[in-house]
ModelCIF file with pLDDT and N, C-alpha, C, O atoms, coordinates in Angstrom:
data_MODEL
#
_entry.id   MODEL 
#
_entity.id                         1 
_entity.type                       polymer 
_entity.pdbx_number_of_molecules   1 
#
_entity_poly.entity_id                      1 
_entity_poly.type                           'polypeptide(L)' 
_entity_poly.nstd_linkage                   no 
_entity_poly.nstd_monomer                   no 
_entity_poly.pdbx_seq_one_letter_code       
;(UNK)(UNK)(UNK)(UNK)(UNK)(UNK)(UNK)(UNK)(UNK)(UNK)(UNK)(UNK)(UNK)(UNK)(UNK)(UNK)
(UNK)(UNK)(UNK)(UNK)(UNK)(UNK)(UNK)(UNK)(UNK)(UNK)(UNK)(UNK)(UNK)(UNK)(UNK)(UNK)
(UNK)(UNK)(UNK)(UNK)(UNK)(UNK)(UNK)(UNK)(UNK)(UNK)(UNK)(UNK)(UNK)(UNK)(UNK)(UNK)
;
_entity_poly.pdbx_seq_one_letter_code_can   XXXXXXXXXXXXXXXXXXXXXXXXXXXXXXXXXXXXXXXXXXXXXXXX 
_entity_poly.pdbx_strand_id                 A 
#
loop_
_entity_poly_seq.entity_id 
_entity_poly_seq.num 
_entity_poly_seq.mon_id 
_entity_poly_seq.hetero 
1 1  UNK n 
1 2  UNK n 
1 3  UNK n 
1 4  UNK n 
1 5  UNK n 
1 6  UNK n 
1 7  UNK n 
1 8  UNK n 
1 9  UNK n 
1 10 UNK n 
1 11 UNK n 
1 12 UNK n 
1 13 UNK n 
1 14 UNK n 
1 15 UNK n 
1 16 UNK n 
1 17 UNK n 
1 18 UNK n 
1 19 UNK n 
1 20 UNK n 
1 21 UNK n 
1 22 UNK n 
1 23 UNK n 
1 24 UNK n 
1 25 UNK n 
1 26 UNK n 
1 27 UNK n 
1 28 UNK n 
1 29 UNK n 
1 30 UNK n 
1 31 UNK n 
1 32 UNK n 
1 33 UNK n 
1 34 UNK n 
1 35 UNK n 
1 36 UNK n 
1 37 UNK n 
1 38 UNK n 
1 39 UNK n 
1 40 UNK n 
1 41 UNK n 
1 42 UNK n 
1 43 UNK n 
1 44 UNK n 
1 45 UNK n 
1 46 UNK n 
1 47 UNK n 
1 48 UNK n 
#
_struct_asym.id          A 
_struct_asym.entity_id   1 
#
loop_
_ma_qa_metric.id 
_ma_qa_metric.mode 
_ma_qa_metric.name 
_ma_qa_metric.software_group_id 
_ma_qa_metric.type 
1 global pLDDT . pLDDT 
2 local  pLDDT . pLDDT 
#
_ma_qa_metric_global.metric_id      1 
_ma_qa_metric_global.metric_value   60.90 
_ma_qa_metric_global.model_id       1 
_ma_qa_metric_global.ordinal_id     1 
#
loop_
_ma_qa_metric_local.label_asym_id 
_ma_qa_metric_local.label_comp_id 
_ma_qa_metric_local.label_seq_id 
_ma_qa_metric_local.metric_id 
_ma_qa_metric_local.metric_value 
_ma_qa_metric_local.model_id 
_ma_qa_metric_local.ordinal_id 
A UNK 1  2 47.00 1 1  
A UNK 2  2 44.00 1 2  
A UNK 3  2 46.00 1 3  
A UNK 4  2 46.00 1 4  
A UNK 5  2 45.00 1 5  
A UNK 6  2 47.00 1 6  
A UNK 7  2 49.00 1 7  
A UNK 8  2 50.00 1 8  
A UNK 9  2 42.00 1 9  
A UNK 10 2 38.00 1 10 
A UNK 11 2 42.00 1 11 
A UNK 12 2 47.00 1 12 
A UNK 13 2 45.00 1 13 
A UNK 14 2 44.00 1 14 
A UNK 15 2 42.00 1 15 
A UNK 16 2 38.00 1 16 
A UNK 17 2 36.00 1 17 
A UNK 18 2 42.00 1 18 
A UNK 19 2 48.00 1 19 
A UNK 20 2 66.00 1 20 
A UNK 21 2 76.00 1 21 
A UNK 22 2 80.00 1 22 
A UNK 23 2 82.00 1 23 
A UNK 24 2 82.00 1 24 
A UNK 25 2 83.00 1 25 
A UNK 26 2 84.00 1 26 
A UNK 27 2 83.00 1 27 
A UNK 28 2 82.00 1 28 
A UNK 29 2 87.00 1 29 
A UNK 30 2 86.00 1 30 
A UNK 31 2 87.00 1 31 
A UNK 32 2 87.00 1 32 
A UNK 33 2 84.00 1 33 
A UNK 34 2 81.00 1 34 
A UNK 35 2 73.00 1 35 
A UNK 36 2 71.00 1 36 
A UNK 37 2 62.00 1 37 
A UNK 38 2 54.00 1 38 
A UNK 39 2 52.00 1 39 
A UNK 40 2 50.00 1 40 
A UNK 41 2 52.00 1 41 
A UNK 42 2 51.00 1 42 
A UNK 43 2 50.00 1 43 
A UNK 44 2 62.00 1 44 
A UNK 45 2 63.00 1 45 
A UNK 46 2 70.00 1 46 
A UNK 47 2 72.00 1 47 
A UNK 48 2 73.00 1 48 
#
loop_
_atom_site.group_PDB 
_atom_site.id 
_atom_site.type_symbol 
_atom_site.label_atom_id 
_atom_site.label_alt_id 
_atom_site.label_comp_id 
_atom_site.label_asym_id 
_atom_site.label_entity_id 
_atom_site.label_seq_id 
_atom_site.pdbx_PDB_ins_code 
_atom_site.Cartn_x 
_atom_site.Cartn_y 
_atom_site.Cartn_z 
_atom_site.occupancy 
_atom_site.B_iso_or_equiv 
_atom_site.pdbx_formal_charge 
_atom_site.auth_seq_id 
_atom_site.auth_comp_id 
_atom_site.auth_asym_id 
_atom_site.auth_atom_id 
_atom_site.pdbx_PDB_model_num 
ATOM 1   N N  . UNK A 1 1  ? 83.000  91.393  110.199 1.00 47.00 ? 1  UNK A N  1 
ATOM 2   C CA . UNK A 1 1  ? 83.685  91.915  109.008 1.00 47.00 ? 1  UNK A CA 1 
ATOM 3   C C  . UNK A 1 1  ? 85.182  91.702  109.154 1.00 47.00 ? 1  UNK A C  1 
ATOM 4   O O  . UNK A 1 1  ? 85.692  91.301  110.200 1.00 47.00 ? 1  UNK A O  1 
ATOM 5   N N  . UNK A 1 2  ? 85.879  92.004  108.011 1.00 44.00 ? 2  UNK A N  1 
ATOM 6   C CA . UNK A 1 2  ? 87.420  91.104  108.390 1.00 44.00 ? 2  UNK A CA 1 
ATOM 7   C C  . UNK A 1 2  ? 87.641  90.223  109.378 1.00 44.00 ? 2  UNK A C  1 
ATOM 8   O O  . UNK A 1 2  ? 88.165  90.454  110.468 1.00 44.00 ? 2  UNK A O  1 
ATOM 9   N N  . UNK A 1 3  ? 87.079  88.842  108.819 1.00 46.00 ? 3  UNK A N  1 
ATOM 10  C CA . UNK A 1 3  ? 87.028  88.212  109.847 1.00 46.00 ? 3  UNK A CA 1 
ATOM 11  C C  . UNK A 1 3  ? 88.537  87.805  109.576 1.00 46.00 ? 3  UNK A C  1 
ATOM 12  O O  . UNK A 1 3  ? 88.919  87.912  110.742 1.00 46.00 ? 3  UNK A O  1 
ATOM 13  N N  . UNK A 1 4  ? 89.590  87.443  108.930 1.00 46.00 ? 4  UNK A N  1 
ATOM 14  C CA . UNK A 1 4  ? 90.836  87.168  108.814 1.00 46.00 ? 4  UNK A CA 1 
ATOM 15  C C  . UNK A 1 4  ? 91.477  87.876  109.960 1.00 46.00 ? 4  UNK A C  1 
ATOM 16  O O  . UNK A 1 4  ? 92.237  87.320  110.753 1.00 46.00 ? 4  UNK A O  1 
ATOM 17  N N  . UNK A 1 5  ? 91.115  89.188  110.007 1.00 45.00 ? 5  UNK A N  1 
ATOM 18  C CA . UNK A 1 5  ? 92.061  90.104  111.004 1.00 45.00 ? 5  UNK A CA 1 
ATOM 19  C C  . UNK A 1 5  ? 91.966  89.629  112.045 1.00 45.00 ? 5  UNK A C  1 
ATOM 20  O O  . UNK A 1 5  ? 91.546  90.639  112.610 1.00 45.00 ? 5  UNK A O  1 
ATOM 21  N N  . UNK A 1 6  ? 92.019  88.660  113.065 1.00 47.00 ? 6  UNK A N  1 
ATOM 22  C CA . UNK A 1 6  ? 91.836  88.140  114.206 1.00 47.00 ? 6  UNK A CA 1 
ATOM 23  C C  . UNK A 1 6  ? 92.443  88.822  115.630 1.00 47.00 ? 6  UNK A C  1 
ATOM 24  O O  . UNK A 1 6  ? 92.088  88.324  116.698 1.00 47.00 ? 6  UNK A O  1 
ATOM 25  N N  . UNK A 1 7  ? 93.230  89.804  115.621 1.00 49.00 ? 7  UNK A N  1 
ATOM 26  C CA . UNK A 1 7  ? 93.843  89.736  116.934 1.00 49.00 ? 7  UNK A CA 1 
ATOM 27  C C  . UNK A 1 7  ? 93.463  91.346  117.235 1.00 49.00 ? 7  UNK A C  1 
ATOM 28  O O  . UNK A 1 7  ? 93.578  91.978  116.185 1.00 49.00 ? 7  UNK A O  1 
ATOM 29  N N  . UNK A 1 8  ? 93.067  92.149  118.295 1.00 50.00 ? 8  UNK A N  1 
ATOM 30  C CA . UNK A 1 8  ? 92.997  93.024  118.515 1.00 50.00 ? 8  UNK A CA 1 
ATOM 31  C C  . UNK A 1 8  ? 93.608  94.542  117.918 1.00 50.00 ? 8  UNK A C  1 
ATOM 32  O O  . UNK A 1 8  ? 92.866  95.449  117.540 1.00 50.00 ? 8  UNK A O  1 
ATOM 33  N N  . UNK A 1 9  ? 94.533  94.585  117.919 1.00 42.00 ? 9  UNK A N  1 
ATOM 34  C CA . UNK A 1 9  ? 95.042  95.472  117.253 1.00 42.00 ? 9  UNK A CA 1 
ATOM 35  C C  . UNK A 1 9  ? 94.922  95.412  115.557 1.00 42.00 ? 9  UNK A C  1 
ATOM 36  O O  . UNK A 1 9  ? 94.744  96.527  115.066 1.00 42.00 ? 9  UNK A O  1 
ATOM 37  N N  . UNK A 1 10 ? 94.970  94.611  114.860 1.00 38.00 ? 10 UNK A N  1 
ATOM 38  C CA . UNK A 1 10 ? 94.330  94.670  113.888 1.00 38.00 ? 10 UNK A CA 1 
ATOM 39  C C  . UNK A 1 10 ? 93.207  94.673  113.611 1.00 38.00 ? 10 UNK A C  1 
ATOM 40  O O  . UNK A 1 10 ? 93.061  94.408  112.418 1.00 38.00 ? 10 UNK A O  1 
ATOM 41  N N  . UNK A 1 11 ? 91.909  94.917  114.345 1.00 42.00 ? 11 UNK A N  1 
ATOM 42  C CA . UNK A 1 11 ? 90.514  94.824  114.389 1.00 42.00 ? 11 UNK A CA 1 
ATOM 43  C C  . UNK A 1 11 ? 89.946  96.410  114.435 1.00 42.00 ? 11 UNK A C  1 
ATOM 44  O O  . UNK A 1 11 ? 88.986  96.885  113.829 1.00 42.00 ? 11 UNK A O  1 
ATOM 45  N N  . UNK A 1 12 ? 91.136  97.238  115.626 1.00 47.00 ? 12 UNK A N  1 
ATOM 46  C CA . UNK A 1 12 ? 90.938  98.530  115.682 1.00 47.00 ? 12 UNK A CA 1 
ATOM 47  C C  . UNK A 1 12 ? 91.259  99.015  115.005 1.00 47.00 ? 12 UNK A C  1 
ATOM 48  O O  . UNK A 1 12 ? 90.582  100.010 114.744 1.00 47.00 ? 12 UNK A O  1 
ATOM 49  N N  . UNK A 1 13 ? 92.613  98.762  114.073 1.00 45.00 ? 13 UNK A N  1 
ATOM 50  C CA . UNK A 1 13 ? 93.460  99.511  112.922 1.00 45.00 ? 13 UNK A CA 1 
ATOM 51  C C  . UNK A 1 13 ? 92.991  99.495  112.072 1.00 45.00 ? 13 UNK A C  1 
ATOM 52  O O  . UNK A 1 13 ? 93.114  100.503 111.375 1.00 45.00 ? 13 UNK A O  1 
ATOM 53  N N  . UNK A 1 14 ? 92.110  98.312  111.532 1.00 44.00 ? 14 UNK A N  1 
ATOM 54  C CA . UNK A 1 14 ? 91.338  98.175  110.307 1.00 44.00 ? 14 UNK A CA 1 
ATOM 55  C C  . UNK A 1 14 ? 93.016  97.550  109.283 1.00 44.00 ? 14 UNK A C  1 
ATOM 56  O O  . UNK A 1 14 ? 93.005  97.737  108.067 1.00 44.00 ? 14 UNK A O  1 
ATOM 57  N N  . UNK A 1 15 ? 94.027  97.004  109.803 1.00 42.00 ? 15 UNK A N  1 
ATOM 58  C CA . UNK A 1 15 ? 95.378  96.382  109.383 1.00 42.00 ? 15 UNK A CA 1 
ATOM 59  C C  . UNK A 1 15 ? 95.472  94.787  109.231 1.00 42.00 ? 15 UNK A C  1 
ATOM 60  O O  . UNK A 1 15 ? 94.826  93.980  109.900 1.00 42.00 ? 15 UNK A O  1 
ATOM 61  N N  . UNK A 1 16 ? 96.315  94.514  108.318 1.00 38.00 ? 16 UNK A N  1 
ATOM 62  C CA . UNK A 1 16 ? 96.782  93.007  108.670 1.00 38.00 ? 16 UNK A CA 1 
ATOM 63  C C  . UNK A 1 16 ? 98.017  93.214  109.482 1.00 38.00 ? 16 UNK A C  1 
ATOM 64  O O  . UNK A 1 16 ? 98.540  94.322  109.358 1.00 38.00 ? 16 UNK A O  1 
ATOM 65  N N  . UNK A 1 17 ? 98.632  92.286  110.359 1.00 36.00 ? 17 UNK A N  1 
ATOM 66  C CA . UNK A 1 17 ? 99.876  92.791  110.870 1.00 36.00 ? 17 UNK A CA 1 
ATOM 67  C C  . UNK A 1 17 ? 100.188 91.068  110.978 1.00 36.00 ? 17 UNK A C  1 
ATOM 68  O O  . UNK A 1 17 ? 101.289 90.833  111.476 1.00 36.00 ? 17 UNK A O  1 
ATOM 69  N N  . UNK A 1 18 ? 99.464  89.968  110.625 1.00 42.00 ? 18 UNK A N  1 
ATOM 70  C CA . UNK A 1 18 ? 100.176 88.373  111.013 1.00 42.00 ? 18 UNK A CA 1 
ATOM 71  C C  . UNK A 1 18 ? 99.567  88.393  109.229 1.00 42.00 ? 18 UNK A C  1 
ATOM 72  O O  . UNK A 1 18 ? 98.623  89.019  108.746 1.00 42.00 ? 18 UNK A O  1 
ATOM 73  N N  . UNK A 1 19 ? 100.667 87.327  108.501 1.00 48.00 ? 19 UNK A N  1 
ATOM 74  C CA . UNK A 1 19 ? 99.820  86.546  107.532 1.00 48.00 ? 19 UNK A CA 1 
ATOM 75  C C  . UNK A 1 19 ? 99.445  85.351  108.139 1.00 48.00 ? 19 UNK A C  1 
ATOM 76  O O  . UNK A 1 19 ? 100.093 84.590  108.857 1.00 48.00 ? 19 UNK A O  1 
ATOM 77  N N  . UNK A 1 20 ? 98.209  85.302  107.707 1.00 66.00 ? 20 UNK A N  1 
ATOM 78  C CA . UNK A 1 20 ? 97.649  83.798  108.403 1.00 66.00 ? 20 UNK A CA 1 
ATOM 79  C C  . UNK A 1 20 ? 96.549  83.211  106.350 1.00 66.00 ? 20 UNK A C  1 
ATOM 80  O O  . UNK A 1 20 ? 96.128  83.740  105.321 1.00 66.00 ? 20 UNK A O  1 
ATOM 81  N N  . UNK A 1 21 ? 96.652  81.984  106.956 1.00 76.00 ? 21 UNK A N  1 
ATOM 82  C CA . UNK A 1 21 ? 96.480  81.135  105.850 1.00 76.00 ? 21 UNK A CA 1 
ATOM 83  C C  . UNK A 1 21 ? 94.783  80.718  106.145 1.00 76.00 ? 21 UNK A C  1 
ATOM 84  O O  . UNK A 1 21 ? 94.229  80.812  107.240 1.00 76.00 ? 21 UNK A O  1 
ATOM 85  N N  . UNK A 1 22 ? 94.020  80.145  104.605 1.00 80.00 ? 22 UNK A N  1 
ATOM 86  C CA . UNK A 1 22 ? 92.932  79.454  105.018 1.00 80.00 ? 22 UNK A CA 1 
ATOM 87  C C  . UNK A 1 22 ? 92.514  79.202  104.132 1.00 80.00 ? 22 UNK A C  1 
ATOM 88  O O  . UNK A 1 22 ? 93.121  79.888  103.310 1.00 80.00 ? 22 UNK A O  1 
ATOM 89  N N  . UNK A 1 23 ? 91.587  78.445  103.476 1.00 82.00 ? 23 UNK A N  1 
ATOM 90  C CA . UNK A 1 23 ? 90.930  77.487  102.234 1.00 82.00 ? 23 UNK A CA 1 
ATOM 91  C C  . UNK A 1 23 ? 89.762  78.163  101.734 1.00 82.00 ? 23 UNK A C  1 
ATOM 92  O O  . UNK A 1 23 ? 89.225  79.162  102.214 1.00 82.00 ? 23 UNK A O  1 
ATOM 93  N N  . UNK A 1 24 ? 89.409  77.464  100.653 1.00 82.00 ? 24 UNK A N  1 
ATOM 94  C CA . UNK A 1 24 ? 88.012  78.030  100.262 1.00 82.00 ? 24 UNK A CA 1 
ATOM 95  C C  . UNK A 1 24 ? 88.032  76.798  98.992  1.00 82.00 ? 24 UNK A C  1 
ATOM 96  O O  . UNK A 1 24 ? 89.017  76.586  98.285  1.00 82.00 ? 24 UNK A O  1 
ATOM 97  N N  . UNK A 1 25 ? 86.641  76.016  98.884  1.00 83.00 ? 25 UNK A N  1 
ATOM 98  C CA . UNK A 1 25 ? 86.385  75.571  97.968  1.00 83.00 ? 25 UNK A CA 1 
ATOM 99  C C  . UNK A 1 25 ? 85.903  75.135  96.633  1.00 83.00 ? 25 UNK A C  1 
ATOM 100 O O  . UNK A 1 25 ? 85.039  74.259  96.667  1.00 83.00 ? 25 UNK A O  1 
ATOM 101 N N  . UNK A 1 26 ? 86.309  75.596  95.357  1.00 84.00 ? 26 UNK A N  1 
ATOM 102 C CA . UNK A 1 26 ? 85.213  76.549  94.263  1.00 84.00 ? 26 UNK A CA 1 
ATOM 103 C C  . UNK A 1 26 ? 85.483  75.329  93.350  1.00 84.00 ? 26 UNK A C  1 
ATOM 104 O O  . UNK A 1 26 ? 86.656  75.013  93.154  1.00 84.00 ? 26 UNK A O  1 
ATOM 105 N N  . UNK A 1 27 ? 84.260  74.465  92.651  1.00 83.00 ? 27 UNK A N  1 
ATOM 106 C CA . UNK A 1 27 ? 83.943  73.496  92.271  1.00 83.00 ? 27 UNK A CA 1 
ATOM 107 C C  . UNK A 1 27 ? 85.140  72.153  92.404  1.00 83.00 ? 27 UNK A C  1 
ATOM 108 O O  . UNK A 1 27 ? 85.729  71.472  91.565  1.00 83.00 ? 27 UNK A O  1 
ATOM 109 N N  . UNK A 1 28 ? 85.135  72.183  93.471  1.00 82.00 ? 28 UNK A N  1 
ATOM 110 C CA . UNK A 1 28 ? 85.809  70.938  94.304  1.00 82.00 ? 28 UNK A CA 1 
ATOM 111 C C  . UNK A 1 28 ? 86.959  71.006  94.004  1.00 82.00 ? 28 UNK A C  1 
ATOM 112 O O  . UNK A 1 28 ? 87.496  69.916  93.808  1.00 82.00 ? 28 UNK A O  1 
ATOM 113 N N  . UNK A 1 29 ? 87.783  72.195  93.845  1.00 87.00 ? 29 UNK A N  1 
ATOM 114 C CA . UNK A 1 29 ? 89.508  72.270  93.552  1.00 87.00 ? 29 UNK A CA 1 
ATOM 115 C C  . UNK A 1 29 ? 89.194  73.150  95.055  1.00 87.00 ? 29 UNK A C  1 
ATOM 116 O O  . UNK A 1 29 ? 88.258  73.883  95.374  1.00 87.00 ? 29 UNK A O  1 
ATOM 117 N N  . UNK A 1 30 ? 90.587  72.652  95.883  1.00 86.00 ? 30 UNK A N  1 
ATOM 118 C CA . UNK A 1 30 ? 90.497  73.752  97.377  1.00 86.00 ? 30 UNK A CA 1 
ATOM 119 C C  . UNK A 1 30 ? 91.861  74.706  97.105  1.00 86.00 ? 30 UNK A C  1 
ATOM 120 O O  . UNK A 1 30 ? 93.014  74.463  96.749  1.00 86.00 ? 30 UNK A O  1 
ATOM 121 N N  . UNK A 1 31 ? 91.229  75.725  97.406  1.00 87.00 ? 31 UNK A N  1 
ATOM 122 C CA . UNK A 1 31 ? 92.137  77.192  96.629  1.00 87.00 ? 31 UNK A CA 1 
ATOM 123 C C  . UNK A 1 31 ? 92.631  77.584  98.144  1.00 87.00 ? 31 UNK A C  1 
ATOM 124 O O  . UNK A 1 31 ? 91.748  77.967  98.912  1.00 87.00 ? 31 UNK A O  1 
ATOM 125 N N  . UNK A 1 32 ? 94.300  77.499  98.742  1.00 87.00 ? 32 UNK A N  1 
ATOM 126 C CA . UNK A 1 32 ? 94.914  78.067  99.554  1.00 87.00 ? 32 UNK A CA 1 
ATOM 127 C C  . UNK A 1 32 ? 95.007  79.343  99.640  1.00 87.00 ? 32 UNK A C  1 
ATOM 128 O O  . UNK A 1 32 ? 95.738  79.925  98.838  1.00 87.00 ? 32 UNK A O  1 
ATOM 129 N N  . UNK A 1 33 ? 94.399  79.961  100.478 1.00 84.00 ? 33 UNK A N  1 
ATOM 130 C CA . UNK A 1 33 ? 94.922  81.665  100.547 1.00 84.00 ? 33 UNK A CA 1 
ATOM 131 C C  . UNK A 1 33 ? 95.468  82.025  101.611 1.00 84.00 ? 33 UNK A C  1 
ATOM 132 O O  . UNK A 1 33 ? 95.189  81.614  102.737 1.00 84.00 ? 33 UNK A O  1 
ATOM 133 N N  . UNK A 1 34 ? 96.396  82.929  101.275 1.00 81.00 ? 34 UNK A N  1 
ATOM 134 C CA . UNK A 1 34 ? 97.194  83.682  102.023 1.00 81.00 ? 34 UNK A CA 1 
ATOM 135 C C  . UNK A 1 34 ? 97.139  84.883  102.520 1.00 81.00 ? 34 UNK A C  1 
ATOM 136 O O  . UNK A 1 34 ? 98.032  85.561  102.012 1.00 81.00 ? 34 UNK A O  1 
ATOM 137 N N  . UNK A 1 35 ? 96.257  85.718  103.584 1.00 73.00 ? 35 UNK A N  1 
ATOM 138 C CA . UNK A 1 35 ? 96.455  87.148  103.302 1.00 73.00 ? 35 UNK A CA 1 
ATOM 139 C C  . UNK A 1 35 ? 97.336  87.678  104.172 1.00 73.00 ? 35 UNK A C  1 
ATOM 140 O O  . UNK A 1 35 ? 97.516  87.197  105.290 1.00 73.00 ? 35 UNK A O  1 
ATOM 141 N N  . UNK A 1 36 ? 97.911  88.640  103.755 1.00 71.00 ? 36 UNK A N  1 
ATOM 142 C CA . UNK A 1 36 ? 99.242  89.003  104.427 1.00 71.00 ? 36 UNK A CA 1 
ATOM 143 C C  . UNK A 1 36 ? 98.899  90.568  104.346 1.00 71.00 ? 36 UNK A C  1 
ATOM 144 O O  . UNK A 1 36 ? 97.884  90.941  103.758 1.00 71.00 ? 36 UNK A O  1 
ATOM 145 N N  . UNK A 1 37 ? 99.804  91.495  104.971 1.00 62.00 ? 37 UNK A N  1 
ATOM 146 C CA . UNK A 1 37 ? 100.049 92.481  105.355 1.00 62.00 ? 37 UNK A CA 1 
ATOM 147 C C  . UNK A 1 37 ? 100.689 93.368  103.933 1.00 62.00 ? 37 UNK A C  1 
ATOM 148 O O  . UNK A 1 37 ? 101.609 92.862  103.291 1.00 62.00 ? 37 UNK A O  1 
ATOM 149 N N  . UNK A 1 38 ? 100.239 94.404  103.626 1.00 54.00 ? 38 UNK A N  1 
ATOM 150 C CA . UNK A 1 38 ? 100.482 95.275  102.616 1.00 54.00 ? 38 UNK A CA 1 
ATOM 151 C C  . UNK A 1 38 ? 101.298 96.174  102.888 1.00 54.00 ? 38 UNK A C  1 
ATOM 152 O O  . UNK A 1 38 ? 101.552 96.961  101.976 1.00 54.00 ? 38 UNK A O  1 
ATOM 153 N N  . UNK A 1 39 ? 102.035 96.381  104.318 1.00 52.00 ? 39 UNK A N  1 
ATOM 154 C CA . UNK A 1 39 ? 103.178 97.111  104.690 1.00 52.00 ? 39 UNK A CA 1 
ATOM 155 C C  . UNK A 1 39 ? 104.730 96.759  104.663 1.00 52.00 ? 39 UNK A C  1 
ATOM 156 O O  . UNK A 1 39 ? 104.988 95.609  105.021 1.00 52.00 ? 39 UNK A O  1 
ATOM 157 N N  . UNK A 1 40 ? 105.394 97.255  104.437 1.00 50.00 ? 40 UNK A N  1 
ATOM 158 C CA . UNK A 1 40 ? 106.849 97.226  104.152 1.00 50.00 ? 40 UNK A CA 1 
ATOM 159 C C  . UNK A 1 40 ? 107.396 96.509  105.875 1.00 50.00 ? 40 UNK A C  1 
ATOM 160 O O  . UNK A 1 40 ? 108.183 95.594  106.116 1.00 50.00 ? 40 UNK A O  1 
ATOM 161 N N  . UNK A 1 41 ? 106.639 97.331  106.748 1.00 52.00 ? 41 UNK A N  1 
ATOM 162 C CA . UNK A 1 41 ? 106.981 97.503  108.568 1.00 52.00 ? 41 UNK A CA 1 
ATOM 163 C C  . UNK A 1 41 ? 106.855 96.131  108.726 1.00 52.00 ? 41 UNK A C  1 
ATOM 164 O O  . UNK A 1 41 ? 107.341 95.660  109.754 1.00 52.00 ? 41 UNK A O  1 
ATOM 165 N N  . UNK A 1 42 ? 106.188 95.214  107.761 1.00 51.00 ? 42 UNK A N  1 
ATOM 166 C CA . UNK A 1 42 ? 105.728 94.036  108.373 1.00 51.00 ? 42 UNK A CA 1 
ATOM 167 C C  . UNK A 1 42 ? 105.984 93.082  107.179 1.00 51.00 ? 42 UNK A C  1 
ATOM 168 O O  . UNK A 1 42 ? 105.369 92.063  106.863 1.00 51.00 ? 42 UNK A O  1 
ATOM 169 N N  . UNK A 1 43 ? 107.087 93.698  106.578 1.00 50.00 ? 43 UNK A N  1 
ATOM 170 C CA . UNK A 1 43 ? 107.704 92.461  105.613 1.00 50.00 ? 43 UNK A CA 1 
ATOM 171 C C  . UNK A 1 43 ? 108.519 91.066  105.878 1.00 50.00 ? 43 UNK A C  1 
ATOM 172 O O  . UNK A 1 43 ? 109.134 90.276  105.162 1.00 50.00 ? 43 UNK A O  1 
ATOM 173 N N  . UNK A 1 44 ? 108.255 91.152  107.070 1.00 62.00 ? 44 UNK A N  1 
ATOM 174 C CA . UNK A 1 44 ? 109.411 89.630  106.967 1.00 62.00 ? 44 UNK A CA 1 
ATOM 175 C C  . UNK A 1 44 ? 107.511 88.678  106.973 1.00 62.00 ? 44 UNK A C  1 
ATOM 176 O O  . UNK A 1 44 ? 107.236 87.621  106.406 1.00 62.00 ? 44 UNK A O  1 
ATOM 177 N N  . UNK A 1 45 ? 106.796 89.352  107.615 1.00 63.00 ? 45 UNK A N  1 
ATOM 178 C CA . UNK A 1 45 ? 105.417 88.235  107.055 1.00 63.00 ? 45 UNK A CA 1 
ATOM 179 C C  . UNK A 1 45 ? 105.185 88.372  105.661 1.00 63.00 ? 45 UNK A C  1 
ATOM 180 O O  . UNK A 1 45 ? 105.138 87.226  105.213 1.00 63.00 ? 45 UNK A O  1 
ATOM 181 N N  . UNK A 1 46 ? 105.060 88.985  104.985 1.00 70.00 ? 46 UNK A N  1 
ATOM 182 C CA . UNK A 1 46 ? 105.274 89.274  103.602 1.00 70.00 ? 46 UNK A CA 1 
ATOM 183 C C  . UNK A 1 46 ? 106.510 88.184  103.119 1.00 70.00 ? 46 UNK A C  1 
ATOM 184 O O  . UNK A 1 46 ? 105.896 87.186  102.744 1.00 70.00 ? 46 UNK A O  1 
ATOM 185 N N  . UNK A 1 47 ? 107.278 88.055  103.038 1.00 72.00 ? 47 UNK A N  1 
ATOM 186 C CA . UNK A 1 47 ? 108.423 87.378  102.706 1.00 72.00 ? 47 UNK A CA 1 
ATOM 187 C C  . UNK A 1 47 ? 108.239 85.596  103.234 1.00 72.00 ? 47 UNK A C  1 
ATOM 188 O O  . UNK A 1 47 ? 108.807 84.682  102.637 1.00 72.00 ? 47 UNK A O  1 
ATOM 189 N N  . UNK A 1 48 ? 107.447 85.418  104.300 1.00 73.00 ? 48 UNK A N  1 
ATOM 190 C CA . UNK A 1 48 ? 107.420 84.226  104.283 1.00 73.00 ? 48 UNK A CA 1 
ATOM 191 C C  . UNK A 1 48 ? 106.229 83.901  103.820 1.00 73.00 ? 48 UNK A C  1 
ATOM 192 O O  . UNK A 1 48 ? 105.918 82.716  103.693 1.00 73.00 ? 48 UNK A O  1 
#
């Protein structure tokens, strides 16, 4: 489950704390996603 959340501390927190990027393909257009962190504490990932 959240498999995006990759690194330990975000696995226990149930948090994003890195934005990390990844694809998905819905009738052959490839849709970039971004999920990022919903905290202020961790806005400069937010910002980039």
């Amino acid at each position: 489950e959240r498999v995006m959340d990759s690194n330990d501390l975000e696995r226990e927190r149930g948090i994003t704390i890195l934005a990390k990027a990844t694809g998905v393909r819905y009738h052959d257009i490839k849709i970039n996603i971004v999920d990022t962190p919903g905290h202020s504490d961790f806005g400069g990932e937010v910002e980039r």
